[in-house]
Protein backbone atom coordinates (compact mmCIF):
# COMPACT_ATOMS: atom_id res chain seq x y z
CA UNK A 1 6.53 16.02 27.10
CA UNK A 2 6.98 12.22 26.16
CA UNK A 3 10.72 11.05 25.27
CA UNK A 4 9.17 7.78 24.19
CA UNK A 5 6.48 8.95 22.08
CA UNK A 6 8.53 11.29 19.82
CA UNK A 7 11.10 8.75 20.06
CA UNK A 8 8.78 6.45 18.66
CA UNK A 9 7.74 8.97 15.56
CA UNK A 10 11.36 9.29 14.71
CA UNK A 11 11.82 5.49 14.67
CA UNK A 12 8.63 5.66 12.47
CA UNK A 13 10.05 8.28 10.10
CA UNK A 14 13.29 5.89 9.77
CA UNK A 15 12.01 3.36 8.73
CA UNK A 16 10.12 4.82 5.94
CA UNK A 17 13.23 6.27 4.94
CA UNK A 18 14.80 2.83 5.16
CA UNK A 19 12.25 1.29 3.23
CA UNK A 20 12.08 3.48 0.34
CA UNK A 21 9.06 5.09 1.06
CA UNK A 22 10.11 8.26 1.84
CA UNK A 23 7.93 11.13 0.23
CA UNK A 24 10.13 14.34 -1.13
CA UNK A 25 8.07 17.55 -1.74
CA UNK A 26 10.03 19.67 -3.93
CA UNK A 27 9.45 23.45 -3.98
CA UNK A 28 8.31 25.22 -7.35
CA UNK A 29 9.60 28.30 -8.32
CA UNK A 30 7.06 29.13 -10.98
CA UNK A 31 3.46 28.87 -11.96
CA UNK A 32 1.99 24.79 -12.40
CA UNK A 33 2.51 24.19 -16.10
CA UNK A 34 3.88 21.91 -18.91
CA UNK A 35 7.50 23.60 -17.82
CA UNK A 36 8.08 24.58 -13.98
CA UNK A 37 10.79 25.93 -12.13
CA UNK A 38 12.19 23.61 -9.47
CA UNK A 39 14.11 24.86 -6.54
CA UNK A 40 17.42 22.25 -5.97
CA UNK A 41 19.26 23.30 -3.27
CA UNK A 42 20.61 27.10 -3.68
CA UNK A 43 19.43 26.82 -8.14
CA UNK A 44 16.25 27.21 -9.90
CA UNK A 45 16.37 24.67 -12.92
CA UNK A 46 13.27 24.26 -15.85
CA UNK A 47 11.91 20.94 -16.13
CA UNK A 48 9.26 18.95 -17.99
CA UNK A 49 6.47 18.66 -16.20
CA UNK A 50 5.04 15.53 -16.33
CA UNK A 51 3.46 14.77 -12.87
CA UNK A 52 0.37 17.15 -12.61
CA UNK A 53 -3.34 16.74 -13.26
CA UNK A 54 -3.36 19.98 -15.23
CA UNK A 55 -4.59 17.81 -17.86
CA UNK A 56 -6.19 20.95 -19.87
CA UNK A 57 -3.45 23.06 -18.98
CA UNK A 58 -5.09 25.56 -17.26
CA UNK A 59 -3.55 26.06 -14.43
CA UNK A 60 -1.56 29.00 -15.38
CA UNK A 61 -4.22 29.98 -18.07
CA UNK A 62 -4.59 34.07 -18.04
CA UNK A 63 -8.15 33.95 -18.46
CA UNK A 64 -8.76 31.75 -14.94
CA UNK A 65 -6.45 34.56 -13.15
CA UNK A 66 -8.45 37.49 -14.11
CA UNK A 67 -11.62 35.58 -13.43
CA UNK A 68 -9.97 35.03 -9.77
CA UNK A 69 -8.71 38.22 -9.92
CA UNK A 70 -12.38 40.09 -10.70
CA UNK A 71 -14.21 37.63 -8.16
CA UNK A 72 -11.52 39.50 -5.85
CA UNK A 73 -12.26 42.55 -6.79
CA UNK A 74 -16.10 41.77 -6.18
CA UNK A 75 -16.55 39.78 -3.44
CA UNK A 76 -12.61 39.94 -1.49
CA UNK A 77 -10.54 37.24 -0.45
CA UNK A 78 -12.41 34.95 1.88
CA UNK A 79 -15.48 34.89 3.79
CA UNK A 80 -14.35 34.17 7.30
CA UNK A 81 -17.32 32.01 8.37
CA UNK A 82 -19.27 28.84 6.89
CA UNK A 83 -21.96 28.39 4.77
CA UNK A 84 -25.00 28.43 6.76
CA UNK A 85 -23.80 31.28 8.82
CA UNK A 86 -22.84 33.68 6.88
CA UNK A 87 -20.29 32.26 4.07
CA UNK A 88 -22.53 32.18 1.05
CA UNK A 89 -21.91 34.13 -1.53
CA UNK A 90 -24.07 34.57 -4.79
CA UNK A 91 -21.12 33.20 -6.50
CA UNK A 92 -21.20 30.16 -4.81
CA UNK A 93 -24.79 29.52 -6.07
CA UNK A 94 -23.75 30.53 -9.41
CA UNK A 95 -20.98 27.56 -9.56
CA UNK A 96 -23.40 25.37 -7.75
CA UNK A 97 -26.02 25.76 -10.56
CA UNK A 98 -23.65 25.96 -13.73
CA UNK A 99 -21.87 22.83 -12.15
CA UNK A 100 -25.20 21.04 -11.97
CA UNK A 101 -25.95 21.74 -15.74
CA UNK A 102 -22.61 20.55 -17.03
CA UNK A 103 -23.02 17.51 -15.18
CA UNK A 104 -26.69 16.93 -16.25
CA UNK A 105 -27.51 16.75 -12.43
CA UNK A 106 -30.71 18.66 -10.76
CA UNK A 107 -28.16 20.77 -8.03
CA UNK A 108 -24.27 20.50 -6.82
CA UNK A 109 -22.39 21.65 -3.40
CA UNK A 110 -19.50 22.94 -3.20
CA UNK A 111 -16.64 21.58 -0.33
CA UNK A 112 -13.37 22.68 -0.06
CA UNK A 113 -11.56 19.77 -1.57
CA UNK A 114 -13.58 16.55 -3.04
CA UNK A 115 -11.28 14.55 -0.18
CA UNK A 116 -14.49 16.52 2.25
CA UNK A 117 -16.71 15.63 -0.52
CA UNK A 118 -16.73 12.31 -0.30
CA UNK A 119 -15.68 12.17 3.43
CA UNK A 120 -18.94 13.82 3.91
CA UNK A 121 -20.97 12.37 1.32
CA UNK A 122 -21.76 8.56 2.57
CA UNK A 123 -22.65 9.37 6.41
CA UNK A 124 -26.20 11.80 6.32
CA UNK A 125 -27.14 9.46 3.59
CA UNK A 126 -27.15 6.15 4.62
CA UNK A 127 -27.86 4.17 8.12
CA UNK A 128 -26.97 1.31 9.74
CA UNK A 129 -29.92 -0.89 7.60
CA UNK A 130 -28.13 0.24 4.52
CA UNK A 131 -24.90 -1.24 2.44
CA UNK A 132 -22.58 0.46 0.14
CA UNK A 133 -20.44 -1.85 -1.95
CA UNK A 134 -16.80 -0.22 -2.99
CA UNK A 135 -14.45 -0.89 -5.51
CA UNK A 136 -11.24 -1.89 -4.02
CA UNK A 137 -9.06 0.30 -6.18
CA UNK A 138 -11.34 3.18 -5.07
CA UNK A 139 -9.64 6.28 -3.72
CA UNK A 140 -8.51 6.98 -0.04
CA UNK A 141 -11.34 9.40 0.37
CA UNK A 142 -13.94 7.31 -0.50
CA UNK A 143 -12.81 4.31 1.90
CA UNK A 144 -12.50 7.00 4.35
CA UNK A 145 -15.90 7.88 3.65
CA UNK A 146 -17.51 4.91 4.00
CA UNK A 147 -15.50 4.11 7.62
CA UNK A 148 -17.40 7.02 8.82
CA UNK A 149 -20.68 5.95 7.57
CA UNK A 150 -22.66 3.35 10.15
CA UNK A 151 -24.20 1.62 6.85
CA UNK A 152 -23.07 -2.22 6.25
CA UNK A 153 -19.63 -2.43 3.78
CA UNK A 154 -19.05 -4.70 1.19
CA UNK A 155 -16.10 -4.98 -1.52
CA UNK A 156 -15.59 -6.26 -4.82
CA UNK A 157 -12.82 -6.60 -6.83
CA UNK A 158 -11.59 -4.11 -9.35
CA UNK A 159 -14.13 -3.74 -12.25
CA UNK A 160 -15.10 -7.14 -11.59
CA UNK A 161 -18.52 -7.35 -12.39
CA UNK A 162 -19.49 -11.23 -11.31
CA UNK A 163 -17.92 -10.40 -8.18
CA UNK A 164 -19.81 -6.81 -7.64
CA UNK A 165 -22.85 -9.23 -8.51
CA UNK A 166 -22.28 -11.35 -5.84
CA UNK A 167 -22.33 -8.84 -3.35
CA UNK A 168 -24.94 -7.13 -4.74
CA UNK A 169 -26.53 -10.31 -3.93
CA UNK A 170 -25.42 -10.68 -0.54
CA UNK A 171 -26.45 -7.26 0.21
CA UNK A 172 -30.04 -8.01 -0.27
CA UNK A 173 -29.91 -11.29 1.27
CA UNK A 174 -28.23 -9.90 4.14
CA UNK A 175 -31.47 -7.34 4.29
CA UNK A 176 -29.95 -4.22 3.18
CA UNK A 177 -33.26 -1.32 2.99
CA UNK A 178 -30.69 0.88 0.42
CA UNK A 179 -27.49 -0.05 -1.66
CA UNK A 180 -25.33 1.76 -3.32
CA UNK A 181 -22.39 1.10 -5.24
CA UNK A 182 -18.98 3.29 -4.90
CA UNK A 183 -16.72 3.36 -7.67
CA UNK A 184 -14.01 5.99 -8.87
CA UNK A 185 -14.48 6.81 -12.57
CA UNK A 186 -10.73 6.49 -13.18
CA UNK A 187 -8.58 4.90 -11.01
CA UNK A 188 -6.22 7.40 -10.38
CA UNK A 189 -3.13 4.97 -10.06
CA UNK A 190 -3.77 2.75 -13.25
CA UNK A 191 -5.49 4.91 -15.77
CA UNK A 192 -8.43 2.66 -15.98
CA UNK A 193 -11.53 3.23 -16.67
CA UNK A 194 -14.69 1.82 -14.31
CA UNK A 195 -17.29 -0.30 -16.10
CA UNK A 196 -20.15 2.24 -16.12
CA UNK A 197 -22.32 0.30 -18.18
CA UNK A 198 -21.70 -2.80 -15.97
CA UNK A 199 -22.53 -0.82 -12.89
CA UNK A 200 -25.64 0.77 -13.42
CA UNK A 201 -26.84 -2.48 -15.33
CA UNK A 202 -26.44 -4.30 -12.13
CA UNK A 203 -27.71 -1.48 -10.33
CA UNK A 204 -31.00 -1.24 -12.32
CA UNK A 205 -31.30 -5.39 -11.92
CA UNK A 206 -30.51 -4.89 -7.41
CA UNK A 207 -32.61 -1.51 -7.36
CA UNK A 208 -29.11 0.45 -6.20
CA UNK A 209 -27.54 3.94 -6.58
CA UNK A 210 -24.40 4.55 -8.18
CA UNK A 211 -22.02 7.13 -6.67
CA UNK A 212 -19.00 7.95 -8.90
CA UNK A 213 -15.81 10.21 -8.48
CA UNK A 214 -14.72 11.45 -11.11
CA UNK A 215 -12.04 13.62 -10.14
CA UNK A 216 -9.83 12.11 -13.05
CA UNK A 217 -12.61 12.54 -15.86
CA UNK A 218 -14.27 15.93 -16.02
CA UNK A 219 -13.29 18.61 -18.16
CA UNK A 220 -11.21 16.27 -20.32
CA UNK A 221 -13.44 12.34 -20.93
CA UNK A 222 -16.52 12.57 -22.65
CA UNK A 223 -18.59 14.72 -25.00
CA UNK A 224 -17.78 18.15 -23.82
CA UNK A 225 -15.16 17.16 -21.01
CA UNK A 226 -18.69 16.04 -19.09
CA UNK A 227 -17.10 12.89 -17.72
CA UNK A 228 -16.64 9.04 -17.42
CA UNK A 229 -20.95 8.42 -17.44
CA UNK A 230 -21.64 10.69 -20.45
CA UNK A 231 -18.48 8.90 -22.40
CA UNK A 232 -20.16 5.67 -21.34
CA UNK A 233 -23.42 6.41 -22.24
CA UNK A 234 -25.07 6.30 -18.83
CA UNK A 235 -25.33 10.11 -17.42
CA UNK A 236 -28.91 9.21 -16.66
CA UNK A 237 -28.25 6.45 -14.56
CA UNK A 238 -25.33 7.60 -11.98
CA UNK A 239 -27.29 9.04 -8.89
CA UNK A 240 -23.85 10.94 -7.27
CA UNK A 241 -21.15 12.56 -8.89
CA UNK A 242 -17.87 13.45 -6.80
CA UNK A 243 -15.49 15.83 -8.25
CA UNK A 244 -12.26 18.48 -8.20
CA UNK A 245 -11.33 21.75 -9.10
CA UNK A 246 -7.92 21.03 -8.74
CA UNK A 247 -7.07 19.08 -11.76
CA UNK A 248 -8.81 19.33 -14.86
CA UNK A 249 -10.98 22.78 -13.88
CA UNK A 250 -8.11 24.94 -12.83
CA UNK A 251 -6.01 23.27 -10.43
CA UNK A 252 -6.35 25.21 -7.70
CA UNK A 253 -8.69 23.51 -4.55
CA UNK A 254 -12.08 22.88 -4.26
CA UNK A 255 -15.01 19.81 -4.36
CA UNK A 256 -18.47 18.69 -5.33
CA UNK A 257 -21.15 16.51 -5.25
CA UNK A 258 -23.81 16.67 -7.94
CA UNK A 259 -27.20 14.45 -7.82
CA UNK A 260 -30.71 14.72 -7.10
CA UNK A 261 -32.31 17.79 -5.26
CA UNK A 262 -33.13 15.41 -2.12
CA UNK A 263 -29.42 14.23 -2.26
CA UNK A 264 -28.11 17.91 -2.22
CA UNK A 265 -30.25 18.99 0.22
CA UNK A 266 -30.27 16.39 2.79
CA UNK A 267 -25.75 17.11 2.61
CA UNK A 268 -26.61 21.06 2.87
CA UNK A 269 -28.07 19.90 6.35
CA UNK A 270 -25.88 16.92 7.69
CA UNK A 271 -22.34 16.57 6.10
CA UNK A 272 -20.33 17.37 8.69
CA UNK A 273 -17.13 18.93 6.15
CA UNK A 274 -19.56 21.11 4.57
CA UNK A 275 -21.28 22.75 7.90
CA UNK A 276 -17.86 23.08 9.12
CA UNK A 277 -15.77 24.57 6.83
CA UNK A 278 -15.22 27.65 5.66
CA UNK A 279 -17.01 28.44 2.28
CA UNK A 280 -14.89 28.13 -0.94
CA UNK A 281 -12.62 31.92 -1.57
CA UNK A 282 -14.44 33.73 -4.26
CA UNK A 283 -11.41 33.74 -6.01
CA UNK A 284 -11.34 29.81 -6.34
CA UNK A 285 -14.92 30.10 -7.30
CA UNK A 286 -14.79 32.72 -9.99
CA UNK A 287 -12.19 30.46 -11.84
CA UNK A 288 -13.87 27.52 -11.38
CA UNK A 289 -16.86 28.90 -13.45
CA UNK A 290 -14.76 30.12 -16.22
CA UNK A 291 -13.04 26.96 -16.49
CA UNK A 292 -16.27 25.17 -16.81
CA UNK A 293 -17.08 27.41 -19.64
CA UNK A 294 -13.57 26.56 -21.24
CA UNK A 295 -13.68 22.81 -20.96
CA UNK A 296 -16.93 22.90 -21.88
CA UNK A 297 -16.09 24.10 -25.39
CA UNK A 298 -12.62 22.78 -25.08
CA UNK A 299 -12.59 20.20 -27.57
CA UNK A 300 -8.86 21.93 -29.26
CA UNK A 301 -7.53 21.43 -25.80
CA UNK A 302 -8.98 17.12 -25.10
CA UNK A 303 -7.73 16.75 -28.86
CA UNK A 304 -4.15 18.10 -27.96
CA UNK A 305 -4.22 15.89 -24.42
CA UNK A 306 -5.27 12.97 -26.45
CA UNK A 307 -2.75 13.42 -28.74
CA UNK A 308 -0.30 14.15 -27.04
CA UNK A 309 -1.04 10.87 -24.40
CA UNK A 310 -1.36 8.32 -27.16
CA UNK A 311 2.02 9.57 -28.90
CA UNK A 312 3.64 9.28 -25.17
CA UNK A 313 2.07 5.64 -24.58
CA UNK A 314 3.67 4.50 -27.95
CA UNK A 315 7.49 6.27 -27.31
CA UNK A 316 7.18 4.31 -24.38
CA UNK A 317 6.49 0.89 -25.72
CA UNK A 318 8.73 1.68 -28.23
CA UNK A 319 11.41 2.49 -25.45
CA UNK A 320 10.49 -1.44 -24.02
CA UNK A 321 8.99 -0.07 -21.08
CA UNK A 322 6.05 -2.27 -19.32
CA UNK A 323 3.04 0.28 -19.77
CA UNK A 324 -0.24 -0.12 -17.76
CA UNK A 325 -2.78 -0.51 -21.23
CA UNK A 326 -5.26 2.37 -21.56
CA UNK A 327 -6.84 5.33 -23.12
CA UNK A 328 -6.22 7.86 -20.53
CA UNK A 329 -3.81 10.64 -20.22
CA UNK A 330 -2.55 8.57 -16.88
CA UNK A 331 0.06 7.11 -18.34
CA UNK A 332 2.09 4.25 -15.46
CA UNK A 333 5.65 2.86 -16.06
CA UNK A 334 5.65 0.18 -13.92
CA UNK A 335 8.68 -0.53 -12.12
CA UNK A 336 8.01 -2.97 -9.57
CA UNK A 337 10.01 -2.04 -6.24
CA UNK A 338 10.14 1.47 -4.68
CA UNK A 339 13.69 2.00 -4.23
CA UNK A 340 13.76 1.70 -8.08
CA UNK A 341 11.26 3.91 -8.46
CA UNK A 342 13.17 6.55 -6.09
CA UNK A 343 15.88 6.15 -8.62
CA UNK A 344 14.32 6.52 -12.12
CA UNK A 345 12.68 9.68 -10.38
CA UNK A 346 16.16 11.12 -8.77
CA UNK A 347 17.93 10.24 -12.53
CA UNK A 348 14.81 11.81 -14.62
CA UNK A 349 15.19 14.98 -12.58
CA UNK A 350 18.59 15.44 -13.31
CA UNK A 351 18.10 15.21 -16.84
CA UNK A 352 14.80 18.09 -16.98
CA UNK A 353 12.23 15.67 -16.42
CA UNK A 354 9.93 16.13 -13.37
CA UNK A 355 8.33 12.92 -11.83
CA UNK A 356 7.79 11.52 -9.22
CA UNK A 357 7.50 7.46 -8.01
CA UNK A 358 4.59 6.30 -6.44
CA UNK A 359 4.89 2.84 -3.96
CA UNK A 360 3.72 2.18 -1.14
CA UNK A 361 1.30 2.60 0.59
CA UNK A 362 -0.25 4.38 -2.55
CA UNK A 363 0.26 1.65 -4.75
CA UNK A 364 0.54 -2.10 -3.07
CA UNK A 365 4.08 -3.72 -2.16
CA UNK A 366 5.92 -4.83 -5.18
CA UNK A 367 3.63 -2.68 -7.64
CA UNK A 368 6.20 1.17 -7.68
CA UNK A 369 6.19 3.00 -10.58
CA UNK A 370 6.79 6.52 -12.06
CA UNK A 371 2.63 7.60 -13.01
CA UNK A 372 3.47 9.78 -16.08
CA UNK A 373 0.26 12.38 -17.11
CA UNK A 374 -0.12 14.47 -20.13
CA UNK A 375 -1.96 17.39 -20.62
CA UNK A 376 -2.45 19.48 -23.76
CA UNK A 377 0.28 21.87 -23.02
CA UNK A 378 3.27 19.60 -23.46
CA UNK A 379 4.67 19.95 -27.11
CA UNK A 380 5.79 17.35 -29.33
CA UNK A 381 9.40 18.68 -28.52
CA UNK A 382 8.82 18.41 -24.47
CA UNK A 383 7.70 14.42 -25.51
CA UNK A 384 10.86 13.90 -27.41
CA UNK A 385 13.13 15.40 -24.99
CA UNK A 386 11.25 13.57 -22.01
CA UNK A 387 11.10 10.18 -24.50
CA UNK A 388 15.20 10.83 -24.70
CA UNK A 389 15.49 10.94 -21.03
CA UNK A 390 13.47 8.04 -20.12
CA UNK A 391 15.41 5.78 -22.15
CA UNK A 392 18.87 6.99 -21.32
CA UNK A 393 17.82 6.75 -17.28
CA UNK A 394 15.84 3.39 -17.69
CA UNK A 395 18.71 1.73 -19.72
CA UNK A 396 21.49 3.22 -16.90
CA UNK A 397 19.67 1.12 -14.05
CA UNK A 398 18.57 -1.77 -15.87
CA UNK A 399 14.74 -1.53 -16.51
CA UNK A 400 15.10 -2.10 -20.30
């Protein structure tokens, strides 16, 4: 045992504490929804939840438990092995194929969270004569992705398309065989929206894929709750689709990728999270195929998020909050250093509002803020009361 090195950790761990930075996890008491029960010290107190991806507000949503609870009944808890050996169930399939259809794709694979999706993705399919070309807002799975991959990187910056043109451009002159361009749908920490149409016009012009996450889009943006390409038109023309399970779709675990046959199949073979990991529980799977078939004919439930996320934008403004601009249900108040962040969080929660701050090294230095998200559950009453709180907090420590 090494007095220095855990010596060192601690000294680590101080410092984020110093700084700000400091990450809380607070225990829940109750089932994910628009309210939750928050453990605080030796009480239980409700809150308004708004902090979760539930945008659909199906996370505690009776049907999705008895569909976990039959798939239980079925085909038990867990299959103790992984896919190829003897962890495939005909459920999987099932989800693998009804995935594929929502998405318009030709097949889908399941991984246990889309953080192994895309981790996995990049590497069997690309070599060192290739490039990929990433966003720079794009998630921490994705750039951890790509590190793993041997292929040539390249950046651009966010939804900038001259500048994904010029490396497009040095791409080929550098003598890339394949490109492809990474992007997240929505970028989780702003709300915005990728330029689809930008991307896979450049893409057509460079002859490159596009890969997109859209962990933040499906069930909820688009015709049907399909996602970011069929709202921008361009379904057709995105090769890879990353996703979750654990926001929109249910919120419990779980990742894809959807594509081409070749592109499945080739990952079935090489992607190192998929061969070893444990198949998806059937539980998890069951749900995820019911909430497929809810979002897909959910459009009561995106009218209600909608709603509710442009009457929380405007309270907001109103309030003289600074407001990221945006159409989706991510909502940022940006606050500018963490240690106010820390605080508007610490003074929501005592007034039954649960947020939390995000800084760094989520966000960059200097750009902390309190990400607010709606989802169709919340009630024009939870918006008021949450609206109330926000102001009384933000005017107590000077941010308006």
């Amino acid at each position: 045992m090494s007095a220095s090195f855990y010596s060192h950790l601690r000294q680590t761990l101080d410092e984020i504490a110093a700084d700000g930075l400091e990450k809380i996890e607070r225990p829940l008491a109750s089932k994910q929804g628009a309210h939750v029960d928050v453990v605080d010290g030796d009480t239980t107190r409700t809150l308004i939840n708004l902090c979760a991806n539930n945008y659909l507000g199906l996370a505690d949503d009776e049907r999705l438990a008895k569909a976990a609870m039959d798939a239980i009944e079925t085909h038990g808890l867990g299959m103790a092995s992984v896919r190829f050996i003897c962890g495939t169930q005909d459920l999987h399939r099932v989800l693998e194929r009804r995935l594929a259809d929502y998405l318009g794709k030709a097949d889908s694979i399941l991984f246990a969270a889309c953080f192994d999706a895309n981790g996995g993705l990049f590497e069997p399919l690309l070599g060192p004569q290739d490039a990929i070309i990433s966003d720079a807002l794009n998630h921490a799975s994705i750039i951890d992705g790509i590190r793993l991959c041997k292929a040539k990187r390249y950046r651009y910056a966010n939804n900038d398309m001259t500048a994904l043109e010029d490396q497009l451009k040095a791409a080929r002159s550098d003598g890339a065989r394949h490109i492809m361009i990474a992007t997240d749908g929505v970028f989780s920490m702003d709300g915005y929206l990728a330029d689809l149409k930008g991307i896979t016009e450049l893409a057509a012009r460079f002859d490159a894929q596009v890969m997109v996450d859209d962990c933040h889009a499906t069930g909820f943006m688009g015709p049907q709750g399909r996602g970011t390409p069929h709202l921008a038109g361009v379904a057709d023309q995105v090769d890879i689709l990353t996703g979750t399970f654990g926001k929109a779709l249910g919120g419990a675990l779980g990742g894809y990728v959807a594509g081409a046959q070749e592109v499945v199949d080739l990952l079935r073979q090489r992607a190192r999270p998929y061969l070893f990991s444990n198949a998806l529980p059937p539980m998890v799977v069951g749900a995820a195929i019911k909430a497929i078939e809810i979002a897909e004919a959910g459009d009561e439930l995106r009218a209600s998020l909608f709603s509710n996320s442009a009457y929380w934008r405007a309270g907001l403004e109103r309030a003289g909050f600074k407001v990221l601009p945006g159409q989706h249900p991510i909502i940022p108040v940006m606050l500018g250093e963490a240690h106010l962040a820390q605080q508007m969080a610490s003074g929501l929660n005592a007034k039954g509002v649960y947020v939390s701050g995000f800084f760094f090294p989520v966000v960059p230095k200097g750009q902390a803020r309190i990400r607010t998200q709606m989802n169709a559950a919340l009630t024009k009453a939870d918006l008021d009361e949450a609206l109330d709180a926000f102001t009384s907090v933000g005017r107590s420590i000077g941010v308006i």
